[in-house]
Protein backbone atom coordinates (compact mmCIF):
# COMPACT_ATOMS: atom_id res chain seq x y z
CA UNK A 1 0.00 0.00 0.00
CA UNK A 2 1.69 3.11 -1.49
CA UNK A 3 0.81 6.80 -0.97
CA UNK A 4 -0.86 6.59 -4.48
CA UNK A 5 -3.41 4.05 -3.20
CA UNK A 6 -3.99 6.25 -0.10
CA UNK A 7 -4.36 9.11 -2.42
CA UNK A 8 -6.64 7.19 -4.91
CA UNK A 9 -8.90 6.14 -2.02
CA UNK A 10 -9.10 9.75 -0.47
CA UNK A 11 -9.95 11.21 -3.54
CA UNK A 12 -12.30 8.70 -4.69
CA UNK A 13 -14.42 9.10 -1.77
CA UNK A 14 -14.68 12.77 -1.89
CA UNK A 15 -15.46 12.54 -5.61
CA UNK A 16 -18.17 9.78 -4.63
CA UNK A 17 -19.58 12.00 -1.46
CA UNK A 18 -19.39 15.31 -3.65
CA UNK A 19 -21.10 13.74 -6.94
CA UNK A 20 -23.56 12.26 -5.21
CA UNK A 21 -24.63 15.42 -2.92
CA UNK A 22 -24.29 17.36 -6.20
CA UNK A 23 -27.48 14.78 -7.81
CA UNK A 24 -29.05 14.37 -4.70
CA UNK A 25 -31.06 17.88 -4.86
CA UNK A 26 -31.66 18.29 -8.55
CA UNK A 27 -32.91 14.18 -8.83
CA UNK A 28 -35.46 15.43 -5.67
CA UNK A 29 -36.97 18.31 -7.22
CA UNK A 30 -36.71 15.71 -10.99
CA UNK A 31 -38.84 13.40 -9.27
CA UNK A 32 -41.47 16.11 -7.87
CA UNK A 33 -41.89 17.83 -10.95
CA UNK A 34 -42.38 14.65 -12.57
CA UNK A 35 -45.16 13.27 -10.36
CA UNK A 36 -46.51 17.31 -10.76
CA UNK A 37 -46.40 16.74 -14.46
CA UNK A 38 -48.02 13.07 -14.40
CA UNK A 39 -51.06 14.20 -12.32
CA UNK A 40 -51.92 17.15 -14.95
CA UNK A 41 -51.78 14.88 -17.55
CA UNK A 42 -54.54 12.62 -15.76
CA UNK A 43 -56.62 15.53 -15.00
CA UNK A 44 -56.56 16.90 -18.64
CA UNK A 45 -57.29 13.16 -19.65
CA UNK A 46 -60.29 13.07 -17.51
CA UNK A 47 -61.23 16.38 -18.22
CA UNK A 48 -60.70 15.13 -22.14
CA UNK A 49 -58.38 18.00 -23.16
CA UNK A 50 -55.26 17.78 -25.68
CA UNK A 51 -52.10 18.06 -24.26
CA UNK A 52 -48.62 18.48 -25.72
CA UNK A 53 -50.00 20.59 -29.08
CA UNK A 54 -48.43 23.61 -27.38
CA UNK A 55 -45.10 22.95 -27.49
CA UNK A 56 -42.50 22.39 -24.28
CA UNK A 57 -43.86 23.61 -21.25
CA UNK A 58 -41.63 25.52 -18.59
CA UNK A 59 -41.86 22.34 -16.15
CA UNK A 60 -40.41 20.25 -19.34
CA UNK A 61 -37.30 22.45 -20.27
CA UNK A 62 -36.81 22.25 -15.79
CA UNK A 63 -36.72 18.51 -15.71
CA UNK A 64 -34.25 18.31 -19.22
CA UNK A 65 -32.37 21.21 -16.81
CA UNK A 66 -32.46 18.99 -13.63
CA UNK A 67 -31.85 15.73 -15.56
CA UNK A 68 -28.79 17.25 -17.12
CA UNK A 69 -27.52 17.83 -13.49
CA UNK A 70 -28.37 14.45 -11.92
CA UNK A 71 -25.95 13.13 -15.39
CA UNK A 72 -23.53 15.26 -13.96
CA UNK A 73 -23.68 14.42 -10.33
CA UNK A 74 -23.50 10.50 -11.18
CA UNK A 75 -20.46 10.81 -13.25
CA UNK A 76 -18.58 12.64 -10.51
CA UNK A 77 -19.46 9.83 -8.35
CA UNK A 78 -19.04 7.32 -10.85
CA UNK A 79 -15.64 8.50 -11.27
CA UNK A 80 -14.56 8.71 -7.73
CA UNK A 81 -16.03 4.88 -7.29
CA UNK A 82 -13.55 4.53 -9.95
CA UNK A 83 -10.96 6.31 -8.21
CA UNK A 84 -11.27 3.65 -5.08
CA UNK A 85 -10.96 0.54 -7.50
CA UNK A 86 -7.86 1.76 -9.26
CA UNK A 87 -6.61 2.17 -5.43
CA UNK A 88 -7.21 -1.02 -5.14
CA UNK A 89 -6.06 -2.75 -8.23
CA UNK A 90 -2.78 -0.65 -8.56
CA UNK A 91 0.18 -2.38 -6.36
């Protein structure tokens, strides 16, 4: 176990922590506009409306925002997990 193990592992983890606290919020907020979104499209079904003719709504172009930043998020994280198993593997 060499100091570029220990640094691998160290830096791996605070990639991992940081991506994942960076998707944490925007994934949240993803998930409530999404259930906000679902629910008008069953009242404009019952109410028998046409939806999407209007183009992307302001709640749409949020969630492409928010999804964008969840992406992000997991591939900090994904690299830090990556970090830790190069720690691992290198000798």
């Amino acid at each position: 176990m060499g100091p570029i193990n220990v640094v691998l592992w160290v830096g791996g983890v605070i990639l991992a922590w940081f991506g994942f606290s960076r998707a944490r919020g925007p994934w949240a907020r993803y998930q409530d506009l999404k259930a906000q979104d679902a629910n008008v499209a069953r009242y404009e079904a019952w109410r028998g409306g046409v939806r999407g003719d209007a183009g992307p709504t302001g709640a749409s172009v949020a969630m492409a925002v928010l999804r964008r930043q969840v992406q992000v998020g997991v591939l900090i994280a994904v690299a830090g997990i990556v970090a830790i198993v190069l720690g691992f593997a290198i000798r």
